[in-house]
Protein backbone atom coordinates (compact mmCIF):
# COMPACT_ATOMS: atom_id res chain seq x y z
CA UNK A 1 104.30 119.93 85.24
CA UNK A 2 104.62 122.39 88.03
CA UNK A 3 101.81 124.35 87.43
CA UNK A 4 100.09 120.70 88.24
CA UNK A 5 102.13 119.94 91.04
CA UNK A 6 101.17 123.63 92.25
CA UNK A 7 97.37 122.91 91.72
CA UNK A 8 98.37 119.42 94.03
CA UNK A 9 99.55 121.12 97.03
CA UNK A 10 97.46 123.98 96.91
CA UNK A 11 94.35 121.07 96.72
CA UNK A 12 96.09 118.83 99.36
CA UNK A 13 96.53 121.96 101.74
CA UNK A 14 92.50 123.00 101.29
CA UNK A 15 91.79 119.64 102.22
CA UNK A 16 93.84 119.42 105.60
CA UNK A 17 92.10 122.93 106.05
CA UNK A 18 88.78 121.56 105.65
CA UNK A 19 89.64 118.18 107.83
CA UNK A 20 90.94 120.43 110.92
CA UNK A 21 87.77 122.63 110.44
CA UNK A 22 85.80 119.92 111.08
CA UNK A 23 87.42 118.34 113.73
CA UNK A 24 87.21 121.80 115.49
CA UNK A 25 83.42 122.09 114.89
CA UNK A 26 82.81 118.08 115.47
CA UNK A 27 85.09 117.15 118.81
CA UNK A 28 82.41 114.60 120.17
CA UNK A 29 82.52 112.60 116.62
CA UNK A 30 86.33 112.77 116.39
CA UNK A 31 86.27 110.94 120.20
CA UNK A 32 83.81 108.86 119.02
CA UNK A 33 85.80 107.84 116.06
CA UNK A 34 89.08 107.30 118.32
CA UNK A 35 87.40 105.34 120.19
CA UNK A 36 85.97 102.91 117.79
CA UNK A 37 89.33 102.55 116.09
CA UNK A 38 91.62 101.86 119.31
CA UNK A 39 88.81 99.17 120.51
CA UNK A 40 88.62 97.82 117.08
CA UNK A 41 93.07 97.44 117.17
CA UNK A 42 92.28 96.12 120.49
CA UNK A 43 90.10 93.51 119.68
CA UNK A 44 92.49 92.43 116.86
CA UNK A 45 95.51 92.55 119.03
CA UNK A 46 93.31 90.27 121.45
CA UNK A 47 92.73 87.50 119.02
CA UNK A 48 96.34 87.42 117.79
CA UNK A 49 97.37 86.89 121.42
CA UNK A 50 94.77 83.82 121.33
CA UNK A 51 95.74 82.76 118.21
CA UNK A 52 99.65 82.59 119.21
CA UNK A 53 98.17 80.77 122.75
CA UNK A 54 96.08 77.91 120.65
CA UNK A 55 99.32 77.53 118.34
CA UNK A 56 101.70 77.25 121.54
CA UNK A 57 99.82 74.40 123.05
C-alpha cells in the first residue's frame, strides 16, 4: 500500500507541476477563465437576491 500511495503523490505533484506550467505559459486564458467564473457567481448571486426580493413581497 505505500508503494501506491507513493505512486499517488508523486502523480498528484506532476500534475500541479504541469497545471502551474501552464498557467505560466497561458496568463491571458487563466484571466479569461477568472473572469468567466466570478461573472458566472455573480450572476447567480444576482438571482438569489431576486429570488429572496419576489419571496419577501
Amino acid at each position: 500500500m505505500d508503494n501506491d500511495e507513493e505512486l499517488d503523490n508523486i502523480a498528484a505533484e506532476l500534475r500541479r507541476e504541469k497545471a502551474k506550467l501552464w498557467r505560466k505559459n497561458n496568463k491571458e486564458k487563466v484571466k479569461e477563465i477568472h473572469k468567466r467564473y466570478w461573472r458566472k457567481k455573480a450572476k447567480e448571486e444576482l438571482e438569489k437576491r431576486k429570488n429572496q426580493k419576489k419571496e419577501g413581497e
